[in-house]
N, C-alpha and C. Protein backbone atom coordinates (compact mmCIF):
# COMPACT_ATOMS: atom_id res chain seq x y z
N UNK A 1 0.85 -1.20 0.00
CA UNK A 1 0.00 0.00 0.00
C UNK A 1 0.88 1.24 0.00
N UNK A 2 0.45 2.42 -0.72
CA UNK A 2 0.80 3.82 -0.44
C UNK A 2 1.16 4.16 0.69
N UNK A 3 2.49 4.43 0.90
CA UNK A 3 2.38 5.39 2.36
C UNK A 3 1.13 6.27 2.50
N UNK A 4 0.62 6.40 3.98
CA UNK A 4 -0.33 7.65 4.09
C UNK A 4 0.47 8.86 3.32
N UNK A 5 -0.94 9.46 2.37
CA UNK A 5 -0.80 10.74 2.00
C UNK A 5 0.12 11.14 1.18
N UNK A 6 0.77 9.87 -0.14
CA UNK A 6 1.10 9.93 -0.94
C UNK A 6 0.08 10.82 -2.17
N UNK A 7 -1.06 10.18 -2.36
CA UNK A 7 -1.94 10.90 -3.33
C UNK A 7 -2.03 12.52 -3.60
N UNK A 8 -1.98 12.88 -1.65
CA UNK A 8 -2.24 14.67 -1.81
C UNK A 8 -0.99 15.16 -2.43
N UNK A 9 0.25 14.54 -1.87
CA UNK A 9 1.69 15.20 -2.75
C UNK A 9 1.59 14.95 -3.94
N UNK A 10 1.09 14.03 -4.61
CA UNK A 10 1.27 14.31 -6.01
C UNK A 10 0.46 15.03 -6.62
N UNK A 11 -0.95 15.43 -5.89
CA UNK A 11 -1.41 16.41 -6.81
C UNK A 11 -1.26 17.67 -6.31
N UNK A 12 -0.49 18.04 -5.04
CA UNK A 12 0.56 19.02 -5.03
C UNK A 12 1.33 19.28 -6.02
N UNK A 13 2.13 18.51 -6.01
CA UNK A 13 3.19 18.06 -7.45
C UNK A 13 2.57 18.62 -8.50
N UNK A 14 1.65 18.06 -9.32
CA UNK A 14 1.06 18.36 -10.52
C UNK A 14 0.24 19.76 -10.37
N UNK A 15 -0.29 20.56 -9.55
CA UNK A 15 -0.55 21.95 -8.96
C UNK A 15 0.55 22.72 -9.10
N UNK A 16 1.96 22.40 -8.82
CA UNK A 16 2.92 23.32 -8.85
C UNK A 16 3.13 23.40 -10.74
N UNK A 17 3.63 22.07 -11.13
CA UNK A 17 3.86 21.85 -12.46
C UNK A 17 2.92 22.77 -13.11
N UNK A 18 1.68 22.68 -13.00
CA UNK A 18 0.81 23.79 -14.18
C UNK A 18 1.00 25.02 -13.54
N UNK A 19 1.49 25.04 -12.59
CA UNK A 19 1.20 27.16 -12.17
C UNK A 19 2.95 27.37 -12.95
N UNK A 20 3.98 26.23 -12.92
CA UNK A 20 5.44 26.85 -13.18
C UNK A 20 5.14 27.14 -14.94
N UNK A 21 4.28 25.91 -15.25
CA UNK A 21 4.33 26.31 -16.80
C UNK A 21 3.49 27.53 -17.46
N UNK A 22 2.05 27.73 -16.64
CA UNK A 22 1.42 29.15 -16.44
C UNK A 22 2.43 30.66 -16.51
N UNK A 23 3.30 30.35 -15.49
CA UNK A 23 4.08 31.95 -15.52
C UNK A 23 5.18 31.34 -16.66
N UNK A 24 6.06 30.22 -16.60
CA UNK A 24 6.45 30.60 -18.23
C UNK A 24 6.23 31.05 -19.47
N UNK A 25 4.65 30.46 -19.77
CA UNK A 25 3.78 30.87 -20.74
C UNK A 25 4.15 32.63 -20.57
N UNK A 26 3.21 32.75 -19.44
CA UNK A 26 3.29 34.34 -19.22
C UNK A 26 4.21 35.07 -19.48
N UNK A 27 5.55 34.56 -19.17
CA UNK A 27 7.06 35.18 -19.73
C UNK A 27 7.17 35.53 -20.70
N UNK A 28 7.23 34.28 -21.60
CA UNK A 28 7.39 33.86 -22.86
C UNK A 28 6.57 35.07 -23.80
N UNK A 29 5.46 35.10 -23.51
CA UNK A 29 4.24 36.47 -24.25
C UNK A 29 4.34 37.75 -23.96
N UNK A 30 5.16 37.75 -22.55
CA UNK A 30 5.34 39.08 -22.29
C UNK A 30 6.90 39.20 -23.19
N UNK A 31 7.48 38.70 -22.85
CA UNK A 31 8.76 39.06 -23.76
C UNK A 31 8.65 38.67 -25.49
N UNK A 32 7.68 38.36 -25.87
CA UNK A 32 7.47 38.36 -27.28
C UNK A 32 6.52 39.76 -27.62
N UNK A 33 5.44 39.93 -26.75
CA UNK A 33 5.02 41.30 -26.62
C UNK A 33 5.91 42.56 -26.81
N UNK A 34 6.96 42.42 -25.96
CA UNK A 34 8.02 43.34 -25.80
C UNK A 34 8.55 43.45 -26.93
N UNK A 35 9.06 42.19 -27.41
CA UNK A 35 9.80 42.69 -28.81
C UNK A 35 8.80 43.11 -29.68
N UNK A 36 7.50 42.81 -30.29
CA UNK A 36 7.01 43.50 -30.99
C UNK A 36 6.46 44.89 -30.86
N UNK A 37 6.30 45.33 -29.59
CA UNK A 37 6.43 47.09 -29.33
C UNK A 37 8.04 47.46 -29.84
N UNK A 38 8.88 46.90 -29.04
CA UNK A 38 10.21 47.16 -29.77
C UNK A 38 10.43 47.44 -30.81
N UNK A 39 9.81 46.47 -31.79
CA UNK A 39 10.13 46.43 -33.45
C UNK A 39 9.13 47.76 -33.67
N UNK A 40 7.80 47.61 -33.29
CA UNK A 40 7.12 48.96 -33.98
C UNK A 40 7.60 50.16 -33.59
N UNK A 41 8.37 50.43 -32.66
CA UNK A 41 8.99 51.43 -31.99
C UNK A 41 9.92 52.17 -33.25
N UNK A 42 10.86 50.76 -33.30
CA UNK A 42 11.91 51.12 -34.25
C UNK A 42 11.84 51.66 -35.65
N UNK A 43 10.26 50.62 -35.99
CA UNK A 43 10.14 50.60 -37.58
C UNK A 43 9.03 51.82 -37.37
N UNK A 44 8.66 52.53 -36.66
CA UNK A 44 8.00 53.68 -36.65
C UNK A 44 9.00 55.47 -36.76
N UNK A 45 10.00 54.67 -35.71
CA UNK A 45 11.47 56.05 -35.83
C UNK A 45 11.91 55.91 -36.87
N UNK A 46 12.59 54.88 -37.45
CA UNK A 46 13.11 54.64 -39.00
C UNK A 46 12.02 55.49 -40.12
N UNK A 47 10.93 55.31 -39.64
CA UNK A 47 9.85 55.52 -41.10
C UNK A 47 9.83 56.95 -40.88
N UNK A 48 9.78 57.65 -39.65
CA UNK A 48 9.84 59.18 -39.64
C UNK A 48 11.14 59.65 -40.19
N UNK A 49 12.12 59.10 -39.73
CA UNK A 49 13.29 60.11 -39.81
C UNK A 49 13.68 59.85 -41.31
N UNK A 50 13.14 58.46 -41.80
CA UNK A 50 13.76 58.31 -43.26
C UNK A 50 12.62 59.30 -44.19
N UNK A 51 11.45 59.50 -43.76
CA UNK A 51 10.77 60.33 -44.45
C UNK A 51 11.19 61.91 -44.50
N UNK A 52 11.64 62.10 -43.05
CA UNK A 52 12.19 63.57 -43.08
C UNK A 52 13.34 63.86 -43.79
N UNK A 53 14.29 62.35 -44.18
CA UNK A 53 15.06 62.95 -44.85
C UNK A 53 14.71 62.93 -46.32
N UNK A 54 14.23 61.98 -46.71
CA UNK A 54 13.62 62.37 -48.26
C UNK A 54 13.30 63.95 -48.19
N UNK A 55 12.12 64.14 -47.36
CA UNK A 55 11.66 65.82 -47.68
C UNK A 55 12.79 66.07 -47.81
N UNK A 56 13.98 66.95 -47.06
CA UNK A 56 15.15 67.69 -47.10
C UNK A 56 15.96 66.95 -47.99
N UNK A 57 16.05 65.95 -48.38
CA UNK A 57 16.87 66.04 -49.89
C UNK A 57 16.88 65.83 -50.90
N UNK A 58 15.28 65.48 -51.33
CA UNK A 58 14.76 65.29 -52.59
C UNK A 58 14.57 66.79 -53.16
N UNK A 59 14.31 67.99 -52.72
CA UNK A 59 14.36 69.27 -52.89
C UNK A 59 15.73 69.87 -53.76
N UNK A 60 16.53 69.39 -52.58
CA UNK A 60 17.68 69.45 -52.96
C UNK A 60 18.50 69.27 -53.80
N UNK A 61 18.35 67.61 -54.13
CA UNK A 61 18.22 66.94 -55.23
C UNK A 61 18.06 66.98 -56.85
N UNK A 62 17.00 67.60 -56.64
CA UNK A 62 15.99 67.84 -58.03
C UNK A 62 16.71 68.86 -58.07
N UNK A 63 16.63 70.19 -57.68
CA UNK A 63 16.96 71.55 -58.04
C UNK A 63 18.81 71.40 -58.07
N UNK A 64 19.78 70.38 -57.78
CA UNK A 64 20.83 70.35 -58.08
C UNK A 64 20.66 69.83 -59.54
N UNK A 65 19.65 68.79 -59.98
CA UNK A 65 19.78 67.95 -61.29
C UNK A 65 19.50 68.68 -62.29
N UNK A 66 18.46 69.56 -61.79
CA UNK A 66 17.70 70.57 -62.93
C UNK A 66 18.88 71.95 -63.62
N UNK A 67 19.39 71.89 -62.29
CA UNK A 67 20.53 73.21 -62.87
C UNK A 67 21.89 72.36 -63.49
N UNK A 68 21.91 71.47 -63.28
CA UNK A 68 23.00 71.04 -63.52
C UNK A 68 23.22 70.60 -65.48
N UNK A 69 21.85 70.01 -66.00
CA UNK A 69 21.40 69.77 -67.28
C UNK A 69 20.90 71.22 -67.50
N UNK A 70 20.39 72.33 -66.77
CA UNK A 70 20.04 73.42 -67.60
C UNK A 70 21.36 73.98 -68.69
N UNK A 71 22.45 74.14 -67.29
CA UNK A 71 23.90 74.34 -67.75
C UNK A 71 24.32 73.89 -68.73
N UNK A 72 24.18 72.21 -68.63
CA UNK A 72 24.85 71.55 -69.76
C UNK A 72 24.01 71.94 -71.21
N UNK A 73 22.80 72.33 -71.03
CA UNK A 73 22.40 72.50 -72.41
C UNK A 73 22.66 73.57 -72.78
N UNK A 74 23.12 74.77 -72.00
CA UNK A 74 23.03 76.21 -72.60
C UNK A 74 24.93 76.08 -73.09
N UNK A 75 25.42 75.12 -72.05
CA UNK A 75 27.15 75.26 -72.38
C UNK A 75 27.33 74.21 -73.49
N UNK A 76 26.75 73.54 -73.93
CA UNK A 76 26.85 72.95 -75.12
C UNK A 76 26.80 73.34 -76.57
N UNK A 77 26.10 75.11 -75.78
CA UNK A 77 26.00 75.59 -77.65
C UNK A 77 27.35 76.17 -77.93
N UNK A 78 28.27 76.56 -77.24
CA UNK A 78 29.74 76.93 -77.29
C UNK A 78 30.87 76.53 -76.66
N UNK A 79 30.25 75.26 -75.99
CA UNK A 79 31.97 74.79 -75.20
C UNK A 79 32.20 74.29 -76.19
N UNK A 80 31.87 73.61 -77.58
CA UNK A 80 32.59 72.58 -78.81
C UNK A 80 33.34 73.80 -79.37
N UNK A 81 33.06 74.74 -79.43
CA UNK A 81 33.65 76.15 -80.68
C UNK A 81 35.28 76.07 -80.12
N UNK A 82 35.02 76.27 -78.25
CA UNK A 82 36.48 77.04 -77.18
C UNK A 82 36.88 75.62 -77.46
N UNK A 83 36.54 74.41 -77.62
CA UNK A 83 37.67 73.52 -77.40
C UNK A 83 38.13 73.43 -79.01
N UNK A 84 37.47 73.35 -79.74
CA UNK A 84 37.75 73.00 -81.06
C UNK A 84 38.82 74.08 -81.58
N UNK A 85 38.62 75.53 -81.29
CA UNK A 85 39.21 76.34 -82.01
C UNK A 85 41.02 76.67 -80.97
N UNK A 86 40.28 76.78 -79.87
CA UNK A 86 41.50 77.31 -78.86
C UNK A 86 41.86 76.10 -77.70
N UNK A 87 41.32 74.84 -77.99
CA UNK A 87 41.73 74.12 -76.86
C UNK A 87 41.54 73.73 -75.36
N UNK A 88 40.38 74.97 -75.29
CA UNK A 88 39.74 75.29 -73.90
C UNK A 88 38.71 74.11 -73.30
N UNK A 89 38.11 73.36 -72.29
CA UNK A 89 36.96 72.97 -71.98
C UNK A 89 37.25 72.80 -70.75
N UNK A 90 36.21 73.92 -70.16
CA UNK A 90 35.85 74.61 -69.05
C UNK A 90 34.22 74.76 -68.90
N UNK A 91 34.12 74.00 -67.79
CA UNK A 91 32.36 73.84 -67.76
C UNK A 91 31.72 75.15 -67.19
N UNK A 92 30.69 75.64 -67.70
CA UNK A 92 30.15 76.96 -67.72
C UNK A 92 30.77 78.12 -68.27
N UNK A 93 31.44 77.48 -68.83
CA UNK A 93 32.50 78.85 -70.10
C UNK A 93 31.29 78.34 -71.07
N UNK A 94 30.88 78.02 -71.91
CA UNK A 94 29.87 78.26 -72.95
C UNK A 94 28.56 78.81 -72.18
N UNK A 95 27.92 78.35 -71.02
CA UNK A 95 26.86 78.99 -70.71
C UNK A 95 26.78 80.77 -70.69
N UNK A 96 28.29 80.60 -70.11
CA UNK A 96 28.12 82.35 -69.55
C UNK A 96 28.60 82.89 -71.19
N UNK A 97 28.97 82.54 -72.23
CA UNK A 97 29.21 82.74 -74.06
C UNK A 97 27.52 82.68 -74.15
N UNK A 98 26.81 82.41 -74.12
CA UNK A 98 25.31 82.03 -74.35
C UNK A 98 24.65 83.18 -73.67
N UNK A 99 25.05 83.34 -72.45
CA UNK A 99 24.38 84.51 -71.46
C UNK A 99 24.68 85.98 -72.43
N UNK A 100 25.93 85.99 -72.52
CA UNK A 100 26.54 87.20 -73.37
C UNK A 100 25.86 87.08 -74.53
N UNK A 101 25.63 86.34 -75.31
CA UNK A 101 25.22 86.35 -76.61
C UNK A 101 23.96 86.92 -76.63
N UNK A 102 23.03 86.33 -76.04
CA UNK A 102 21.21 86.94 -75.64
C UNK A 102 21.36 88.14 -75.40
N UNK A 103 22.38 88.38 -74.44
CA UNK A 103 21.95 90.21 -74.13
C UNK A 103 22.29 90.72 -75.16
N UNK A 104 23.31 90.16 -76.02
CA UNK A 104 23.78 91.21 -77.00
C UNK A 104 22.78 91.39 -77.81
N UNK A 105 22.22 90.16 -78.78
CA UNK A 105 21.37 90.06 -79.29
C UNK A 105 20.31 90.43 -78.67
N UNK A 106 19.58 90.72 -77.39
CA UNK A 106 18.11 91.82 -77.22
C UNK A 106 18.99 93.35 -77.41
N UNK A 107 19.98 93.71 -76.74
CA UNK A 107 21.22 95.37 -76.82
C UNK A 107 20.87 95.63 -78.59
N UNK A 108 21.21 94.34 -79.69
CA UNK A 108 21.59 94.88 -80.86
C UNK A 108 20.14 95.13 -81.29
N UNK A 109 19.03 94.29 -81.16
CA UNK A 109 17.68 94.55 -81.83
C UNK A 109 16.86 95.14 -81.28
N UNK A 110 17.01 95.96 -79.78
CA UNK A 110 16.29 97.04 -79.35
C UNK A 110 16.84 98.13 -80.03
N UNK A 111 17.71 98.13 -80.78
CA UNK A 111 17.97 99.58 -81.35
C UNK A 111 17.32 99.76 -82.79
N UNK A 112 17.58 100.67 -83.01
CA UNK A 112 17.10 100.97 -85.03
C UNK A 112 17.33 100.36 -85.56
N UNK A 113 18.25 100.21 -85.89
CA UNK A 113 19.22 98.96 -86.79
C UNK A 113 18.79 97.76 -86.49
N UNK A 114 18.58 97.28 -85.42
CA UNK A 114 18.12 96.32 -85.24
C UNK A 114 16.92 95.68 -85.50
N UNK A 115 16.33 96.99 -84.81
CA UNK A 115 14.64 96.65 -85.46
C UNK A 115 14.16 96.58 -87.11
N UNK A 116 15.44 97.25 -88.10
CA UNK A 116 15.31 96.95 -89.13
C UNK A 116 15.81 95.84 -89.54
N UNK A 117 16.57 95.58 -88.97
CA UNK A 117 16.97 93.81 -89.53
C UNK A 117 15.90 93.17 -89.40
N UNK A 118 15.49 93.35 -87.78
CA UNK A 118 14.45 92.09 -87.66
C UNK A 118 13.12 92.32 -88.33
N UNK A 119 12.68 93.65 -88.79
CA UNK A 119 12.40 93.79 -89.62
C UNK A 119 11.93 92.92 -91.28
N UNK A 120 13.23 93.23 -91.55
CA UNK A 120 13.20 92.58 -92.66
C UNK A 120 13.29 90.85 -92.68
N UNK A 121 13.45 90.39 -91.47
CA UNK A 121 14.08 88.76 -91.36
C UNK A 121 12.61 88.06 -91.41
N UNK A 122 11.78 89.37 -90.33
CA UNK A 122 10.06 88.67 -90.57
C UNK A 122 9.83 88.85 -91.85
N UNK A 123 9.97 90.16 -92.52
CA UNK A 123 8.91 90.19 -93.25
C UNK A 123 9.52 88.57 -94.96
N UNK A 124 10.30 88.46 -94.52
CA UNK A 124 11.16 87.16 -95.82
C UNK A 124 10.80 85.90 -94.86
N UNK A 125 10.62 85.73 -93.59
CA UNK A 125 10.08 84.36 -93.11
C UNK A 125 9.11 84.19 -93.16
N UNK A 126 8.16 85.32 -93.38
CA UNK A 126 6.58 85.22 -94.01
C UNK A 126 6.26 85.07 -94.87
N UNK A 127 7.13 85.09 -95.82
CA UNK A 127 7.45 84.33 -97.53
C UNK A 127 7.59 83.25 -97.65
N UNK A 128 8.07 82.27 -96.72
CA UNK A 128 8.02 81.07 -96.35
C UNK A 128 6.91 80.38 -96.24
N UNK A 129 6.33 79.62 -97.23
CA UNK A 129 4.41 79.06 -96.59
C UNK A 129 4.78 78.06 -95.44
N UNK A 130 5.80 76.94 -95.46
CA UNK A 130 5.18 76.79 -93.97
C UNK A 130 5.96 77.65 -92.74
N UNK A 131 6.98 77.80 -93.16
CA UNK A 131 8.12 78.31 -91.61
C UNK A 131 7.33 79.77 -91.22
N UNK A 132 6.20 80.00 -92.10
CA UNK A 132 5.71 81.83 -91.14
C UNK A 132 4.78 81.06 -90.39
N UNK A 133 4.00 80.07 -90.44
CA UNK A 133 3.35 79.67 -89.55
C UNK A 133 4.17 79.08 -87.96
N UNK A 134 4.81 78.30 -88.65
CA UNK A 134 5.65 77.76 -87.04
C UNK A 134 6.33 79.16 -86.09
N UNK A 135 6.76 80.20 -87.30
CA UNK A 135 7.52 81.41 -86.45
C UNK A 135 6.43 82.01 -85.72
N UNK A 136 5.08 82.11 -86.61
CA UNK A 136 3.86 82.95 -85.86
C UNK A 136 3.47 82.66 -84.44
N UNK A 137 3.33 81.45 -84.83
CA UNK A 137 2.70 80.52 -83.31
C UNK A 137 3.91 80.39 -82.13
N UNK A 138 5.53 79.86 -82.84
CA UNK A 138 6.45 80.73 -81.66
C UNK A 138 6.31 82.29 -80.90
N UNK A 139 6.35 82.67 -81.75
CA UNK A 139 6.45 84.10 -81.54
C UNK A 139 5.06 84.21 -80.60
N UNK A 140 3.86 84.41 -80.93
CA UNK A 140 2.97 84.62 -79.75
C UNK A 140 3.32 84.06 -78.64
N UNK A 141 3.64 82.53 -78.99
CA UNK A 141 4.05 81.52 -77.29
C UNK A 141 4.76 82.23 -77.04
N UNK A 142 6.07 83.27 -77.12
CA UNK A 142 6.71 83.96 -76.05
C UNK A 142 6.26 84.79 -75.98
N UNK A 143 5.78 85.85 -76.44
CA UNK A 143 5.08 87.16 -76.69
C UNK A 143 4.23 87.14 -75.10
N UNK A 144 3.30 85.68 -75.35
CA UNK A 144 2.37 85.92 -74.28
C UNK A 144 2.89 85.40 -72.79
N UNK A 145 4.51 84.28 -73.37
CA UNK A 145 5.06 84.37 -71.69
C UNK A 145 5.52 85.57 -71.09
N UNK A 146 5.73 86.23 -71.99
CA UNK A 146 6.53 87.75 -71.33
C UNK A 146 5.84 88.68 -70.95
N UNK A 147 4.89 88.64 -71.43
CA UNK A 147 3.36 89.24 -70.25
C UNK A 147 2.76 88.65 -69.25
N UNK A 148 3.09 87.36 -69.06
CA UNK A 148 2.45 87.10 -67.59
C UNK A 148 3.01 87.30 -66.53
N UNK A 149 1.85 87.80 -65.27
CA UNK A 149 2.69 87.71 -64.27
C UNK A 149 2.92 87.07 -63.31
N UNK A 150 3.91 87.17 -62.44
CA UNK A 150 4.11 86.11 -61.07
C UNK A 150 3.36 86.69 -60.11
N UNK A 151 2.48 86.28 -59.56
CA UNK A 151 1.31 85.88 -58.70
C UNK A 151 1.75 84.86 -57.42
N UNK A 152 2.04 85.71 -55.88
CA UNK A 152 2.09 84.39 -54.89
C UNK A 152 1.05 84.28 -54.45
N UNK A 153 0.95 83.08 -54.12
CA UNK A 153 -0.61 82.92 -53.41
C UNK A 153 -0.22 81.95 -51.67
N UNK A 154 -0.24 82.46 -50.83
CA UNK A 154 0.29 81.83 -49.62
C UNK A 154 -0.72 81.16 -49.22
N UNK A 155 -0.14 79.69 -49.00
CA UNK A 155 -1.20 78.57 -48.31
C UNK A 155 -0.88 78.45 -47.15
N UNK A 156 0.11 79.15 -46.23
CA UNK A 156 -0.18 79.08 -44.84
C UNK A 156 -0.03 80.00 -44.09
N UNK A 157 0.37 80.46 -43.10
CA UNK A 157 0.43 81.55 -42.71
C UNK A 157 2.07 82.32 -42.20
N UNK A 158 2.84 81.52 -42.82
CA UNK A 158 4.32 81.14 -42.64
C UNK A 158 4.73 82.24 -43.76
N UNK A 159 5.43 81.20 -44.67
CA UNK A 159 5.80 81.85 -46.48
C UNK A 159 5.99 80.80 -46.99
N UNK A 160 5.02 79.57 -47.05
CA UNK A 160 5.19 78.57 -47.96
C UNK A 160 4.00 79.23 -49.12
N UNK A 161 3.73 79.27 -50.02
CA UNK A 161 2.76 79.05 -50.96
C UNK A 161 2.95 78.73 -52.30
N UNK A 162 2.59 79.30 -53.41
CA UNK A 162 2.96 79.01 -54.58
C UNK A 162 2.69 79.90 -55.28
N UNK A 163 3.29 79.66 -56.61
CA UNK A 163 3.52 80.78 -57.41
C UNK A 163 3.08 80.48 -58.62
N UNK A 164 2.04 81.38 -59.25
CA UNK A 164 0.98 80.95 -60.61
C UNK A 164 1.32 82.39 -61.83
N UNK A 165 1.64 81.90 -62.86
CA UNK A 165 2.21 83.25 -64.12
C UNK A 165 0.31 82.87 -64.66
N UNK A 166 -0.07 84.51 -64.47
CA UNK A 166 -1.87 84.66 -65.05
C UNK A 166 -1.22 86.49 -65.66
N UNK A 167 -2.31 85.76 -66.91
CA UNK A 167 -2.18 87.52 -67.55
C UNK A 167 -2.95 88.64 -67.06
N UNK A 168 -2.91 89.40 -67.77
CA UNK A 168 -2.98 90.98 -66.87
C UNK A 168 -4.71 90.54 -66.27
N UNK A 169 -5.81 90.36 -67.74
CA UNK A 169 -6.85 90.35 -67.16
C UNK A 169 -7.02 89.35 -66.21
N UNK A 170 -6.67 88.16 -65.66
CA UNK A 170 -7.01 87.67 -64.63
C UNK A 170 -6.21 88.28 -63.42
N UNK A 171 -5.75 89.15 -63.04
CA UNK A 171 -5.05 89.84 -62.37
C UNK A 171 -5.72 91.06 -61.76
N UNK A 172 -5.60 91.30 -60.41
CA UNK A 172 -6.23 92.72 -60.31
C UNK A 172 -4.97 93.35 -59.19
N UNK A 173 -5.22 94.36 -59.52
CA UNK A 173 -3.84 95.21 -58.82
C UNK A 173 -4.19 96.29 -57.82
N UNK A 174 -3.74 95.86 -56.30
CA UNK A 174 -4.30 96.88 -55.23
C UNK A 174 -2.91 98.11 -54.74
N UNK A 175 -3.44 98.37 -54.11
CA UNK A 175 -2.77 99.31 -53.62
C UNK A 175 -1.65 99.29 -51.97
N UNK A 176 -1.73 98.29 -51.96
CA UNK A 176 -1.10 97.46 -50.85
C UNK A 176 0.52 97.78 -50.98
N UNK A 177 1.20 98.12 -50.15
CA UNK A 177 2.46 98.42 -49.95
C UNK A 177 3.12 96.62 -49.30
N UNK A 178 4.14 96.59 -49.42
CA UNK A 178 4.59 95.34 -48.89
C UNK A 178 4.78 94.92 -47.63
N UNK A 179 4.47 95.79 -46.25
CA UNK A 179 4.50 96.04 -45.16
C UNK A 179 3.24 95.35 -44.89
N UNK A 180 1.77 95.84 -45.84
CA UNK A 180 0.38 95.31 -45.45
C UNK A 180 0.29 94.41 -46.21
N UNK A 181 1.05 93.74 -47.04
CA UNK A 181 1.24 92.68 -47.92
C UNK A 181 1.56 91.36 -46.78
N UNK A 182 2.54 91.78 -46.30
CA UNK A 182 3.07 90.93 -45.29
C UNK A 182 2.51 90.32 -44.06
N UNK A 183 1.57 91.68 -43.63
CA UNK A 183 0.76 91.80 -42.30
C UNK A 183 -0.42 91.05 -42.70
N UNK A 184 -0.54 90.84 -43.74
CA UNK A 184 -2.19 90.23 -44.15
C UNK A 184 -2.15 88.44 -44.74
N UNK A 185 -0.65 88.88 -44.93
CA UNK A 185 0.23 86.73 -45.04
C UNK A 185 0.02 86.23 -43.99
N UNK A 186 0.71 86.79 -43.41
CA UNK A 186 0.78 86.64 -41.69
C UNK A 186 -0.76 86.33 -40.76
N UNK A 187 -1.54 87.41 -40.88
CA UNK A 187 -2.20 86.85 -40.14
C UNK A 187 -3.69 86.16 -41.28
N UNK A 188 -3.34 85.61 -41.95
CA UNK A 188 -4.16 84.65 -42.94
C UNK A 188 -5.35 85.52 -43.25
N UNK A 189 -5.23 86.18 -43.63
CA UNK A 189 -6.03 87.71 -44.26
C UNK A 189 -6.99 88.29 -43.04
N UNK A 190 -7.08 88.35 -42.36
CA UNK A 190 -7.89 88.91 -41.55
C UNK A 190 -7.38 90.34 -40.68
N UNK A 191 -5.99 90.67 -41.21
CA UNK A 191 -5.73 92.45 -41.07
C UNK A 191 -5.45 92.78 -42.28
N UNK A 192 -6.05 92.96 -43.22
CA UNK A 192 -6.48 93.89 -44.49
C UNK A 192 -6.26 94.88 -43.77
N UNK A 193 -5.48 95.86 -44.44
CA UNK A 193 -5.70 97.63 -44.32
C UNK A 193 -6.94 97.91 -44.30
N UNK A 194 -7.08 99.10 -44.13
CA UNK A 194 -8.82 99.48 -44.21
C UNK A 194 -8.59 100.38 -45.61
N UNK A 195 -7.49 100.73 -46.17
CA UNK A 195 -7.31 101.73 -47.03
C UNK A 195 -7.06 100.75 -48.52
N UNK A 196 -7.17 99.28 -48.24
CA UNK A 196 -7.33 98.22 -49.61
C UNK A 196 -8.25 98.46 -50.53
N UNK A 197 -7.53 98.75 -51.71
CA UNK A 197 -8.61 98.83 -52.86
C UNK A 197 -7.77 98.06 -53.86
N UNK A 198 -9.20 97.64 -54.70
CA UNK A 198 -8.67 96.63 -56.01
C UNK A 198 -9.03 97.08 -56.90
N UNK A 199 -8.17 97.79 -57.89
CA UNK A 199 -8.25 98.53 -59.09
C UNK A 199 -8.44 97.40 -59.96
N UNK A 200 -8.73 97.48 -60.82
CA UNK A 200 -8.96 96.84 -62.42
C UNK A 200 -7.43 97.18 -63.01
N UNK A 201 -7.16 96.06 -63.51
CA UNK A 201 -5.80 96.66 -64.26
C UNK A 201 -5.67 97.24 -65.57
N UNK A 202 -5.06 98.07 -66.14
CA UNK A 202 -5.38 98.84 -67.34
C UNK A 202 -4.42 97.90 -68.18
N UNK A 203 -5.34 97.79 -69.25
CA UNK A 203 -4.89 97.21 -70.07
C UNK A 203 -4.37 97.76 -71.22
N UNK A 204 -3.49 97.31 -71.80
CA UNK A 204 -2.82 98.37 -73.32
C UNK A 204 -3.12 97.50 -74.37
């Protein structure tokens, strides 16, 4: 026979056994818990700071790439001449040959002489049946970029906003000095001068 009071120790025994494997369990979930706050912790800081850096250098970025091919296309119309003729190739030596050239060329055809050349260059490219059409339709496309104007329009109350080229008639022109220009950015229009008026713009 059993010693007395064998039976109660063993289901002592087996009482302890499920409460030791109970708080292991419990361990076990709490420290798997833990690591997955951990991980979202991490993969939440990673996702901010890698986003903040995109903003700050995709900006950056772009407007380095954009100037960098603007250059190369404007220094391409004369860096072949400086190397070909004199040996030279020096990057932005043809752009700033290109820069010089435009002013000269608006300097030479704002004058008399000039205006008679160009003058005469239209009136023989309009002799042309198709090339007066392609010059016509150029010619307005810049005609009418060089009349529009830059327009900011502030979307916050900072100086972020944006900037829209609208011709004269969608345009109206006040009398606002840049002091109440500023004061009315600032506080998201609600200190207008009292002395704001919106003229109609005259048109020529």
């Amino acid at each position: 026979m059993p010693p007395p009071g064998a039976p109660p120790a063993e289901r002592s025994g087996s009482s302890g056994d499920i409460e030791r494997a109970a708080l292991l369990d419990r361990r076990k979930s709490g420290i798997a818990t833990s690591r997955e706050a951990f991980h979202q912790i991490v993969h939440s800081w990673f996702s901010r700071k890698f986003a903040t850096g995109c903003a700050i250098l995709l900006p950056i970025v772009i407007t380095f790439y954009v100037t960098y091919h603007f250059l190369s296309l404007f220094d391409g119309l004369f860096s072949p001449l400086y190397k070909h003729f004199f040996g030279i190739d020096v990057f932005g030596l043809g752009f700033l040959t290109s820069v010089v050239f435009v002013t000269s060329t608006g300097v030479f055809f704002s004058s008399w002489l000039g205006s008679w050349f160009l003058g005469l260059g239209e009136w023989l490219i309009k002799r042309v049946p198709l090339v007066k059409h392609l010059y016509s339709a150029a010619k307005q496309t810049v005609e009418g970029a060089l009349r529009l104007n830059s327009v900011y329009v502030p979307t916050n109350h900072v100086y972020v906003g944006d900037i829209y080229l609208l011709e004269d008639k969608d345009c109206l022109r006040t009398s606002m000095s840049v002091r109440e220009g500023l004061e009315a950015v600032v506080s998201v229009g609600t200190a207008l001068p009292p002395a704001l008026q919106a003229i109609q713009p005259t048109l020529s």
